[in-house]
C-alpha atoms as a PDB file:
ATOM      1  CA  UNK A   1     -61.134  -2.930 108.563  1.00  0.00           C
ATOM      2  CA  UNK A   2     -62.966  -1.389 105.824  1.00  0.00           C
ATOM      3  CA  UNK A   3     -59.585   0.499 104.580  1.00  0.00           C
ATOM      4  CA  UNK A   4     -58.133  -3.020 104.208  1.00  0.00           C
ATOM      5  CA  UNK A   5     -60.994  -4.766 102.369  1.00  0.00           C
ATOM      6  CA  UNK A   6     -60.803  -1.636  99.722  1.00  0.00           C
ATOM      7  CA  UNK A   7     -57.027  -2.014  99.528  1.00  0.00           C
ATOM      8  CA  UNK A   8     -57.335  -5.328  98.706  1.00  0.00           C
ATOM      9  CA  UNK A   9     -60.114  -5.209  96.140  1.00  0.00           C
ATOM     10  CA  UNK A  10     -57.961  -2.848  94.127  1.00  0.00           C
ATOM     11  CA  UNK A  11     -54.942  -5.225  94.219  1.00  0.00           C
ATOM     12  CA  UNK A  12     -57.157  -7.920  93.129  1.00  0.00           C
ATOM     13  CA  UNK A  13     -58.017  -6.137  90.005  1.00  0.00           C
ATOM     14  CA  UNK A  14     -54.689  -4.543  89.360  1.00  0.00           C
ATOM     15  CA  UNK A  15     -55.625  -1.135  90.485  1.00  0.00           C
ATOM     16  CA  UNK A  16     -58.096  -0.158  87.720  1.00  0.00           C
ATOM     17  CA  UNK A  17     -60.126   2.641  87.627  1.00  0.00           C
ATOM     18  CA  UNK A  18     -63.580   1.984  88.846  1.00  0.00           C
ATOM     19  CA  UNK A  19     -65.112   2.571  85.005  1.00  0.00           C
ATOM     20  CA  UNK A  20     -63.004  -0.240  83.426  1.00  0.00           C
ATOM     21  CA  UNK A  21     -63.694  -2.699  86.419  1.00  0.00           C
ATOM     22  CA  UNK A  22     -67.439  -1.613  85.280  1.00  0.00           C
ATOM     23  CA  UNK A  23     -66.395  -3.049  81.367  1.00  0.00           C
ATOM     24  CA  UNK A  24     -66.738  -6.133  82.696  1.00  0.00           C
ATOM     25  CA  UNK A  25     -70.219  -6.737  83.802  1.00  0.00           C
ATOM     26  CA  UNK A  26     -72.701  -8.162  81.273  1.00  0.00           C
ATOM     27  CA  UNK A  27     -73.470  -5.097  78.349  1.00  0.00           C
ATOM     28  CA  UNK A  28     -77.158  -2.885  79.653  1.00  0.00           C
ATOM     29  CA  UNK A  29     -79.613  -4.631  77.028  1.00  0.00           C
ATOM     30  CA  UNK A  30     -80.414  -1.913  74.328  1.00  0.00           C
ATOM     31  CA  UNK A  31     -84.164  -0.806  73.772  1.00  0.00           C
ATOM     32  CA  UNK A  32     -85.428  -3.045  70.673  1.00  0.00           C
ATOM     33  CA  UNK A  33     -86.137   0.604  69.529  1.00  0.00           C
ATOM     34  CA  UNK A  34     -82.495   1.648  69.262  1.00  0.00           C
ATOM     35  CA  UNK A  35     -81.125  -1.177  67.958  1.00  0.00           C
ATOM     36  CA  UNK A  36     -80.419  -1.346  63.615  1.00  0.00           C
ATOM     37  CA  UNK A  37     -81.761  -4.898  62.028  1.00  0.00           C
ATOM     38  CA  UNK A  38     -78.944  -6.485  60.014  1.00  0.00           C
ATOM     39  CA  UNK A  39     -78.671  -6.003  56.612  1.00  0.00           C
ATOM     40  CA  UNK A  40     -79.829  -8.663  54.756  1.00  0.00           C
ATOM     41  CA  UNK A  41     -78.199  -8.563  51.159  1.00  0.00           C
ATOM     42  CA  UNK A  42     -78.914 -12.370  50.187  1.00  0.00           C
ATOM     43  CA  UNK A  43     -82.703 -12.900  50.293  1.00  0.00           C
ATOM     44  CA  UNK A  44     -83.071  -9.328  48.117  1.00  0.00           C
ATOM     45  CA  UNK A  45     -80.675 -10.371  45.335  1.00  0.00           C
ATOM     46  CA  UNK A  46     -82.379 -13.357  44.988  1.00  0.00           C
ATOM     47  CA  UNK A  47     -85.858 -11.610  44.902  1.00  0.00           C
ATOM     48  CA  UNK A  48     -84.099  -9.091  41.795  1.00  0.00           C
ATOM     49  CA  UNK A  49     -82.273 -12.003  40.055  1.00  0.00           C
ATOM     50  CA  UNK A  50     -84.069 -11.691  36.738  1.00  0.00           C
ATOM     51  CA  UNK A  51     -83.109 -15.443  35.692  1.00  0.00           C
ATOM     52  CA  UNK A  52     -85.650 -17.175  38.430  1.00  0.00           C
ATOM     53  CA  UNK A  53     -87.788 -16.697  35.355  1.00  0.00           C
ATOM     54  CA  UNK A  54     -87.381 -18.015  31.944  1.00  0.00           C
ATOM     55  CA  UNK A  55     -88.823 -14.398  30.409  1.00  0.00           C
ATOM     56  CA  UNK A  56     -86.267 -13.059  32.672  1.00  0.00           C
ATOM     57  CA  UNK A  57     -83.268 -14.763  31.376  1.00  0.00           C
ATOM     58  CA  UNK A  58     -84.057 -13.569  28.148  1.00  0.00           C
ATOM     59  CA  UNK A  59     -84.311 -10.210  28.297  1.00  0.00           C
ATOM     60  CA  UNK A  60     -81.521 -10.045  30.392  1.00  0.00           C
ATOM     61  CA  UNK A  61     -79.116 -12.172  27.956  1.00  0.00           C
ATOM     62  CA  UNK A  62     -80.794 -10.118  24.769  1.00  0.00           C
ATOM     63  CA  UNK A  63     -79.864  -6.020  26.732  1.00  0.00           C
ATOM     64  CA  UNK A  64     -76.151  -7.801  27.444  1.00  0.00           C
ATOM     65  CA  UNK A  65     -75.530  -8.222  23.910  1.00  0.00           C
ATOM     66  CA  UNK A  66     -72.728  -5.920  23.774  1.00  0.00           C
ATOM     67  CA  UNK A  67     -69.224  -5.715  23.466  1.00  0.00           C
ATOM     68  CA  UNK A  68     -68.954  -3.725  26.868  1.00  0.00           C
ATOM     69  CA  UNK A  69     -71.845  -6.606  28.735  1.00  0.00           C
ATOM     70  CA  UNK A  70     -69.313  -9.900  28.042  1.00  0.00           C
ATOM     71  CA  UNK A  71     -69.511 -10.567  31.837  1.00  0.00           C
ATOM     72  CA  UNK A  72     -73.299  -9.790  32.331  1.00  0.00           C
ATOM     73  CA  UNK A  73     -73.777 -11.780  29.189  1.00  0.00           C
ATOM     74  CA  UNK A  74     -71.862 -14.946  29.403  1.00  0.00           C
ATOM     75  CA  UNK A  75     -73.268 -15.205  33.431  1.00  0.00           C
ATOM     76  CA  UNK A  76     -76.836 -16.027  31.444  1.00  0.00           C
ATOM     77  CA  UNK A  77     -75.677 -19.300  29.292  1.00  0.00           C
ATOM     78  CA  UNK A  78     -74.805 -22.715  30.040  1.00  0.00           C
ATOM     79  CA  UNK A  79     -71.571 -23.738  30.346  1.00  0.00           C
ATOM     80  CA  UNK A  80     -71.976 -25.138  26.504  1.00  0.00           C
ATOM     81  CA  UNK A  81     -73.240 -21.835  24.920  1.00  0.00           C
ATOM     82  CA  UNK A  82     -70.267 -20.027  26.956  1.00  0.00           C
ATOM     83  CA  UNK A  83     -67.868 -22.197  25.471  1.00  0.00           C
ATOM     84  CA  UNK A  84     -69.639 -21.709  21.788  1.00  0.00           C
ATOM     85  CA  UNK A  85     -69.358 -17.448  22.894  1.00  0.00           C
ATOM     86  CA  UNK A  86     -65.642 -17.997  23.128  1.00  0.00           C
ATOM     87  CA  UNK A  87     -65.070 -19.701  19.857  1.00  0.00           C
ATOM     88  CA  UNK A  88     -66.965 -17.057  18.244  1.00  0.00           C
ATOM     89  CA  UNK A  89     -68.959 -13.951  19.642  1.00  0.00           C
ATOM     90  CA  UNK A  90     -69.746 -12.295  16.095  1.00  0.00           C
ATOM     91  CA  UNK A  91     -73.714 -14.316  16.156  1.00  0.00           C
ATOM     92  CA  UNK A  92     -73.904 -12.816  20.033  1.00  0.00           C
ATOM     93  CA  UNK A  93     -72.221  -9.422  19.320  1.00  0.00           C
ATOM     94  CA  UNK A  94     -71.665  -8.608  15.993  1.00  0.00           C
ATOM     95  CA  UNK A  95     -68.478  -7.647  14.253  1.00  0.00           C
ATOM     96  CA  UNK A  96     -67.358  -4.479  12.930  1.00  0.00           C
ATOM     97  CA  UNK A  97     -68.728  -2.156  14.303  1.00  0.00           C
ATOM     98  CA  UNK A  98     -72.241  -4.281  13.438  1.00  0.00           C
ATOM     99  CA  UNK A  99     -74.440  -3.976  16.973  1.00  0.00           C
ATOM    100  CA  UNK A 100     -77.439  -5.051  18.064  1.00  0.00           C
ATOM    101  CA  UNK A 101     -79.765  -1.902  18.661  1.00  0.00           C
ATOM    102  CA  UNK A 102     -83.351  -3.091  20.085  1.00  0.00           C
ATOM    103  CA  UNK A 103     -85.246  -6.527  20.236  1.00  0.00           C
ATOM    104  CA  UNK A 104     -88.487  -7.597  21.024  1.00  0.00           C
ATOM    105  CA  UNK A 105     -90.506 -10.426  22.196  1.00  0.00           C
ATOM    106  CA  UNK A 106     -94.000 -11.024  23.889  1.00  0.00           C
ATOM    107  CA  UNK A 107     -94.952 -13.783  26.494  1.00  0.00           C
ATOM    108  CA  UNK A 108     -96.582 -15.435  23.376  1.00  0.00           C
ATOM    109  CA  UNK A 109     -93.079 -15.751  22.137  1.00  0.00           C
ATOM    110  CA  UNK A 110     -92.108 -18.339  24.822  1.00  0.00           C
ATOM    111  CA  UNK A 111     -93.621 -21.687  23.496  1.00  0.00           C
ATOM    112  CA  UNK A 112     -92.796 -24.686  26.334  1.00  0.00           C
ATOM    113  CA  UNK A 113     -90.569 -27.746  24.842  1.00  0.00           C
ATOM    114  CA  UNK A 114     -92.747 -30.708  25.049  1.00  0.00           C
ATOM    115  CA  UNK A 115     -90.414 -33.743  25.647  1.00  0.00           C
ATOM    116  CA  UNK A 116     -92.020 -37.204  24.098  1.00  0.00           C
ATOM    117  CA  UNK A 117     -93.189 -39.638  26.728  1.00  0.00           C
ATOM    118  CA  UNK A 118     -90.311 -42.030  25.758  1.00  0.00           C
ATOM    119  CA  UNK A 119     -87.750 -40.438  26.352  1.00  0.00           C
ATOM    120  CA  UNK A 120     -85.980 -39.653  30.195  1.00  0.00           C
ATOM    121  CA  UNK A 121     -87.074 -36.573  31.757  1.00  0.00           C
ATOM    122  CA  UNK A 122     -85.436 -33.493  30.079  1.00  0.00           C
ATOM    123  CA  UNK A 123     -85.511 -30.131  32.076  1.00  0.00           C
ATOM    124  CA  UNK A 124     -87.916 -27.540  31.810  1.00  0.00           C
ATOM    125  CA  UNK A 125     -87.232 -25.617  28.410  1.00  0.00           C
ATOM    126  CA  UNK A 126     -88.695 -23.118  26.506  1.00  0.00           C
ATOM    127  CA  UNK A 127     -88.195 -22.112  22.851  1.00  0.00           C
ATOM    128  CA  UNK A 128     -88.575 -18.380  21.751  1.00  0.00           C
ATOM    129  CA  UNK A 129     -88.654 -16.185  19.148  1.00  0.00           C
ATOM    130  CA  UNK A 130     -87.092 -13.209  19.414  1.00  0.00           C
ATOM    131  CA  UNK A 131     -87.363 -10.076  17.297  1.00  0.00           C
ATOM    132  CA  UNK A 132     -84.157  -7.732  17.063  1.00  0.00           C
ATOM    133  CA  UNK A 133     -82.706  -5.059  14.981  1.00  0.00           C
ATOM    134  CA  UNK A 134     -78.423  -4.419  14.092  1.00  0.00           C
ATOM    135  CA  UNK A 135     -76.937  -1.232  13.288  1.00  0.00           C
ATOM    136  CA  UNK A 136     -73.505  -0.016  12.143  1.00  0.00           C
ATOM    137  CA  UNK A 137     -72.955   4.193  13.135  1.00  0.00           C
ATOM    138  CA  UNK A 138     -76.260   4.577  13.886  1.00  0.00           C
ATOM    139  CA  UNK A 139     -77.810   3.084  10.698  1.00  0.00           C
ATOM    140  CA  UNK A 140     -80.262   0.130  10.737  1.00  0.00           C
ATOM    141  CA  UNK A 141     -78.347  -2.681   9.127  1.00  0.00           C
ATOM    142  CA  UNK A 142     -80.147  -5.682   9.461  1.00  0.00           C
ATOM    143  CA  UNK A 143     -83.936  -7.001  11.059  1.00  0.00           C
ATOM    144  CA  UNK A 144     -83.278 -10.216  12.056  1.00  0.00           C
ATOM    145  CA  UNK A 145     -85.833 -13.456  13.726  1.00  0.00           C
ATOM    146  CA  UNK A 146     -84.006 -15.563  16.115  1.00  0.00           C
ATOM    147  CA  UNK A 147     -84.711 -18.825  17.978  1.00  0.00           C
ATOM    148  CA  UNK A 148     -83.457 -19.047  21.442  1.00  0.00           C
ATOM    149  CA  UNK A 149     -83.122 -21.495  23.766  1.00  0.00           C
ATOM    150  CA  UNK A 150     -83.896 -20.958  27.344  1.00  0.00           C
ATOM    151  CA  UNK A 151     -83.113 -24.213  30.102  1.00  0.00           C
ATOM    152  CA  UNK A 152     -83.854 -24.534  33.668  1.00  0.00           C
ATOM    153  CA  UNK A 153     -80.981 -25.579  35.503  1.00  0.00           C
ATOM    154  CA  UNK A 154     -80.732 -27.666  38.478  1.00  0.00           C
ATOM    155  CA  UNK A 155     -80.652 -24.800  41.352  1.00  0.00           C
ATOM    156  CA  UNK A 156     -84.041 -23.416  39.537  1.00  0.00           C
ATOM    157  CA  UNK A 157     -82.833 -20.785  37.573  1.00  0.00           C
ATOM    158  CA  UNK A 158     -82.495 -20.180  33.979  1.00  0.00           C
ATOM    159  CA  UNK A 159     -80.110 -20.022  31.322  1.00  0.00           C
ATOM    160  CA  UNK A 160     -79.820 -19.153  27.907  1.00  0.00           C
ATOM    161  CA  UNK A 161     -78.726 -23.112  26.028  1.00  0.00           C
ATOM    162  CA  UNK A 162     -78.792 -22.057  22.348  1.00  0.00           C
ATOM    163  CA  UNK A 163     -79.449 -19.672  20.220  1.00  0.00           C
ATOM    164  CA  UNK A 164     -79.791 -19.428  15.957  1.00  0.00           C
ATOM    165  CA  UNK A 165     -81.450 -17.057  13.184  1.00  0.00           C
ATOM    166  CA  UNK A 166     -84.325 -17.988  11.586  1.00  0.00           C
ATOM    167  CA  UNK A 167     -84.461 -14.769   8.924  1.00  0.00           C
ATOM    168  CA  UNK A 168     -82.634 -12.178   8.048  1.00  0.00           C
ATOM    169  CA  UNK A 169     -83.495  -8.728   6.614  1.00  0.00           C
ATOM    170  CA  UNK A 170     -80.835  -6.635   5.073  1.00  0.00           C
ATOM    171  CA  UNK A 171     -82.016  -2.721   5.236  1.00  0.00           C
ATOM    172  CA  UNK A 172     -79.272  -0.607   5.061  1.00  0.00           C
ATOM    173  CA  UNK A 173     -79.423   2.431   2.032  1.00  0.00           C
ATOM    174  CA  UNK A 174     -77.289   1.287  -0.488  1.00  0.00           C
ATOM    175  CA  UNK A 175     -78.042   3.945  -3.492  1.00  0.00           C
ATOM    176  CA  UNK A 176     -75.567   6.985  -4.305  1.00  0.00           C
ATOM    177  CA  UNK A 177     -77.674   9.688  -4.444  1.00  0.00           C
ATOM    178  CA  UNK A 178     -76.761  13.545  -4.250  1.00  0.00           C
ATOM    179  CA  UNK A 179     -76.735  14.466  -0.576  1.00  0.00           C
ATOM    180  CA  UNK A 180     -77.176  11.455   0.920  1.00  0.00           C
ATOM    181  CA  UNK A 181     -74.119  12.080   2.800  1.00  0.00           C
ATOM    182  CA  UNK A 182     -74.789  14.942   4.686  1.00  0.00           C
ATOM    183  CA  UNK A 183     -78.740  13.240   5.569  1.00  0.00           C
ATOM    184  CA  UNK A 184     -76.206  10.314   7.462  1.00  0.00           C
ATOM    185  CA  UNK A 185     -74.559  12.680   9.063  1.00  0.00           C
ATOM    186  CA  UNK A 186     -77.771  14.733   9.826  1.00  0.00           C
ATOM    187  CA  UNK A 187     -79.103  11.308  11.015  1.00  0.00           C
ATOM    188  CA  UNK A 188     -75.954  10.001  13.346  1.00  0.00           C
ATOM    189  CA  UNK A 189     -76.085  13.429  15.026  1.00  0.00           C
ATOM    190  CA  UNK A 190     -80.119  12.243  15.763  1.00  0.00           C
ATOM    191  CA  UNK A 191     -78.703   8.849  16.844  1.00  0.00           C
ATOM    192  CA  UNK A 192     -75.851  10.246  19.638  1.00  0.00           C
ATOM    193  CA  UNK A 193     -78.309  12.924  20.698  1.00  0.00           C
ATOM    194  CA  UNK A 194     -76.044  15.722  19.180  1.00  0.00           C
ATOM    195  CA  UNK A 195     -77.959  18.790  18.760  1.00  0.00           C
ATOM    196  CA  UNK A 196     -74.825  20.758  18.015  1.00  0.00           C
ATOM    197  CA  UNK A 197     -73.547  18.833  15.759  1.00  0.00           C
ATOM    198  CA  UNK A 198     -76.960  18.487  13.897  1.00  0.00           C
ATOM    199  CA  UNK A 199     -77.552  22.467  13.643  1.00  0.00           C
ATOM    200  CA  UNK A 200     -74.044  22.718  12.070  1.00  0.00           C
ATOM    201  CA  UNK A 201     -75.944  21.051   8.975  1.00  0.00           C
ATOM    202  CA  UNK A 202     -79.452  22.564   9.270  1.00  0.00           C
ATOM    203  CA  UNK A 203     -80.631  25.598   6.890  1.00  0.00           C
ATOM    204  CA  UNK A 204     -80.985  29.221   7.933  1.00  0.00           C
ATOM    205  CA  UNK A 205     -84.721  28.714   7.155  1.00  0.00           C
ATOM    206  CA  UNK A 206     -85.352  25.726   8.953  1.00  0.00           C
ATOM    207  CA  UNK A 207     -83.414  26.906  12.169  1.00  0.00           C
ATOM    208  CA  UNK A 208     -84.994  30.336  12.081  1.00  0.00           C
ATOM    209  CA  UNK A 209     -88.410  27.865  12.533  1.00  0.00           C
ATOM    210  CA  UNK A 210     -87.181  27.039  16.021  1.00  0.00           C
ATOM    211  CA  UNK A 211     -85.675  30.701  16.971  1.00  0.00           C
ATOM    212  CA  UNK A 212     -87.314  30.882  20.569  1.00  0.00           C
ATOM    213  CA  UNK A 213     -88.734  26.951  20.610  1.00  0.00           C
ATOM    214  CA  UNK A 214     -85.510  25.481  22.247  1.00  0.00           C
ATOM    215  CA  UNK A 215     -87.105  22.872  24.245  1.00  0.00           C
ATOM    216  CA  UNK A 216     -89.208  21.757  21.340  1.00  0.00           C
ATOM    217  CA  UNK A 217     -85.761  21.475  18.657  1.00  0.00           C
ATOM    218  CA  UNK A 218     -83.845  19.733  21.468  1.00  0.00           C
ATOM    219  CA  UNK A 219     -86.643  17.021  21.572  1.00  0.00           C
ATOM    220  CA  UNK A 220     -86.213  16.667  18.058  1.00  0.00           C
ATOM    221  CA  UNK A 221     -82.668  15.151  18.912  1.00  0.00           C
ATOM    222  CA  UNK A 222     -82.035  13.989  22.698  1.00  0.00           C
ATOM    223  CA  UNK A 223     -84.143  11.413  23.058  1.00  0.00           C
ATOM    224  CA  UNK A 224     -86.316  11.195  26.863  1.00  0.00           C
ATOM    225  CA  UNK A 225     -85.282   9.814  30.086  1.00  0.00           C
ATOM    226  CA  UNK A 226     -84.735   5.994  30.001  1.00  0.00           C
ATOM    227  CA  UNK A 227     -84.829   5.814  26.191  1.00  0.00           C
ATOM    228  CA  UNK A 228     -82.616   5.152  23.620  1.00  0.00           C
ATOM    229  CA  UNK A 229     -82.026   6.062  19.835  1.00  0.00           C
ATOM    230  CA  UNK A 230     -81.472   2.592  18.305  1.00  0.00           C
ATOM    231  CA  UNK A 231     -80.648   3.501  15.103  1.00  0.00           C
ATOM    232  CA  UNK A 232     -82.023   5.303  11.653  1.00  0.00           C
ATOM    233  CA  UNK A 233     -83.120   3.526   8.074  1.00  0.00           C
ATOM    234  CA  UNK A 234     -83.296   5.507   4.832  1.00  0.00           C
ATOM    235  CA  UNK A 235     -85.749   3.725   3.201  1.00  0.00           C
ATOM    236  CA  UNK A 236     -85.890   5.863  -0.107  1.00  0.00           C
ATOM    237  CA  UNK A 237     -84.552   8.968  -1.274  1.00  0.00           C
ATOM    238  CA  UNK A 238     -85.624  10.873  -4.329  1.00  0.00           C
ATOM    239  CA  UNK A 239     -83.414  13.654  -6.175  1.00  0.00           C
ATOM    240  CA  UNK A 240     -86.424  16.903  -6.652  1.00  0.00           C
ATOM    241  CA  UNK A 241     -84.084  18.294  -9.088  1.00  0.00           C
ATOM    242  CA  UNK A 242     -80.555  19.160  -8.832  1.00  0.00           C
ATOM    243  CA  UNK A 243     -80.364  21.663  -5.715  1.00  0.00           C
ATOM    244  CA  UNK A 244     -83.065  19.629  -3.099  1.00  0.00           C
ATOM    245  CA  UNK A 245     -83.896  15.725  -2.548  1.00  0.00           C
ATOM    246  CA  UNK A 246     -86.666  14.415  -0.395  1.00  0.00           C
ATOM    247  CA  UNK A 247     -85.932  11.058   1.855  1.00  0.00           C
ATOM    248  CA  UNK A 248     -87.905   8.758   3.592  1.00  0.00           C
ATOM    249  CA  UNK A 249     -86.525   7.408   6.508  1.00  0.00           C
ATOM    250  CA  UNK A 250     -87.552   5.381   9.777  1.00  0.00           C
ATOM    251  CA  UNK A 251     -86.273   6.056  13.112  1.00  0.00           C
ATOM    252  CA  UNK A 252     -85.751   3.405  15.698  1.00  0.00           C
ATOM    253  CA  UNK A 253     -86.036   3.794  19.914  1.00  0.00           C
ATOM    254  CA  UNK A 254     -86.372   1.863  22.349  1.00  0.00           C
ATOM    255  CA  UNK A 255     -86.582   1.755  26.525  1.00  0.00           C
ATOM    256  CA  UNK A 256     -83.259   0.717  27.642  1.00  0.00           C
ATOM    257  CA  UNK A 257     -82.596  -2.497  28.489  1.00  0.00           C
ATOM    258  CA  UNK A 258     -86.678  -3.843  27.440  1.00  0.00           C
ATOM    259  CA  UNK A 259     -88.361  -5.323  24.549  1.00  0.00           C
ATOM    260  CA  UNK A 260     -90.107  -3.136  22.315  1.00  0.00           C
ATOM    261  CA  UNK A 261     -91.778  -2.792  19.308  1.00  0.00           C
ATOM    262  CA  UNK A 262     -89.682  -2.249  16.291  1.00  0.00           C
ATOM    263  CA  UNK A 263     -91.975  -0.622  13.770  1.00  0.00           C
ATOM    264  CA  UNK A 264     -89.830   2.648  13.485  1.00  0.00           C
ATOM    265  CA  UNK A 265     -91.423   6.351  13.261  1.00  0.00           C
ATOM    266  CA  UNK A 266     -92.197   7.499   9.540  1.00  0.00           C
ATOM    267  CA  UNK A 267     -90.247  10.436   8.816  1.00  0.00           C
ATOM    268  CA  UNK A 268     -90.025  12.753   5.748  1.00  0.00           C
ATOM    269  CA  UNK A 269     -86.926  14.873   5.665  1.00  0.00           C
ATOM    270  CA  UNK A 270     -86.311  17.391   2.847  1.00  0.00           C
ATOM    271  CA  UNK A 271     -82.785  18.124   1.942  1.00  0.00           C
ATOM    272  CA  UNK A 272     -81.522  21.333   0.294  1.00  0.00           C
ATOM    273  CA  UNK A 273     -78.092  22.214  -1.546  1.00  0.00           C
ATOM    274  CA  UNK A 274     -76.487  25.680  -0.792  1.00  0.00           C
ATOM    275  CA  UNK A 275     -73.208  26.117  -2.797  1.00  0.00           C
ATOM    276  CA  UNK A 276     -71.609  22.882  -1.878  1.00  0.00           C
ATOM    277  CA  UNK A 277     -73.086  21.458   0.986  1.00  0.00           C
ATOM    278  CA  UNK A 278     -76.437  20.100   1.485  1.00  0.00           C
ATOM    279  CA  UNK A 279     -78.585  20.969   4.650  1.00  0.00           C
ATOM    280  CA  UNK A 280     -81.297  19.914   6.273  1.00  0.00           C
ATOM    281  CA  UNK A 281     -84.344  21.956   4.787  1.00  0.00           C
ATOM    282  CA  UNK A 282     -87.396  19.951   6.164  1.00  0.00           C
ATOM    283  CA  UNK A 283     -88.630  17.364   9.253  1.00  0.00           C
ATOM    284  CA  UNK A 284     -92.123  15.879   9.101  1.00  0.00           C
END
């Protein structure tokens, strides 16, 4: 009798192997401690999204201002200011090779739009000015004050609704003065981080005073982790002569992506001719 009961329990479940009948009882339960927690991708994008602030917004529209952001940038304005972008980018991007190279603003810069009493409820707005700084192959071209408008939209975040210049400061060097073609190219080497290409056009006398100090001669030209050379202004440059000029210039970083001040570092660089070609002699 039991012989019959097994041969009928296998017909039953079409003569499978005792492990797969097994498959079909309920799963063991896994130990809490084994078991992985779902990922949850949602909640922490939405913690990082920079535009659940108004400052936010900003600086995120402001470090998209590039040819090579469009995406990143246009994903920051109204639908209105998107539609102004594609009639003409040259305010948001430049033109020409003309790029925006560091800005900078302050929570003091944000002033709240105050809507009058008589009027329907507008939504939360903030106007601010914002500091920034063009440059064409490295050289400062332009320091320029702009007004930007930044709206709340219905879902609580923000977006960038307008944006205009207040003031405009031309800077780029415009004098012909002997060697002030090889200092630009001296300076554009400082602006890629091009140490090579910068000792090409250095003296024998000036290199020879970093012989052994390579650490200290690369700082000099690669700029640190997480920072940027913006750009470069000549802001005079005097002929000593006819073999050696002396220039005053200003050089520009910034940390990538941020706000920051845009004073510029004072340099003095001293510039030297040796047969035809003029060298960098001097950096103080």
């Amino acid at each position: 009798m039991p012989a019959l009961l097994l041969a009928a329990a296998a017909l039953l479940t079409g003569g499978r192997p005792a492990a797969a009948q097994q498959s079909d009882a309920p799963p063991v339960p896994v130990p809490e401690t084994t078991q992985e927690a779902p990922e949850e991708v949602t909640p922490t994008e939405q913690a990082e999204d920079p535009t659940r602030t108004a400052g936010g917004a900003l600086r995120l529209f402001m470090a998209s201002r590039d040819y090579r952001t469009i995406k990143r940038l246009k994903s920051v304005m109204t639908a209105r200011l998107q539609a102004r972008f594609d009639h003409d980018s040259a305010p948001f991007n430049g033109k020409r090779g003309n790029r925006l190279a560091a800005f900078d603003f302050t929570e003091r810069d944000l002033k709240p739009v105050r809507s009058s009493g008589k009027l329907p409820a507008q939504p939360a707005s903030f106007l601010a000015t914002v500091r920034s700084l063009w440059e064409e192959q490295g050289e400062a071209t332009e320091k320029r004050t702009e007004t930007i408008t930044i709206t709340q939209q219905d879902d609580g975040l923000w977006r960038i609704a307008d944006l205009s210049v207040a003031s405009s400061e031309k800077l780029r060097f415009t004098e012909a003065v002997n060697g002030v073609t090889a200092l630009r190219t001296i300076l554009r080497a400082w602006h890629r981080g091009d140490p090579a290409t910068a000792r090409t056009n250095m003296s024998d006398a000036f290199l020879k005073k970093y012989q052994g100090r390579d650490e200290v001669f690369r700082a000099m030209l690669i700029p640190a982790e997480g920072r940027r050379h913006a750009a470069y202004e000549i802001v005079e440059m005097t002929p000593q002569g006819t073999a050696a000029a002396v220039a005053r210039v200003r050089l520009y970083e910034t940390v990538i992506g941020e706000p920051g001040p845009l004073g510029g570092q004072p340099r003095t660089i001293r510039m030297v001719r040796k047969g035809s070609r003029w060298l960098l002699d001097g950096w103080d």
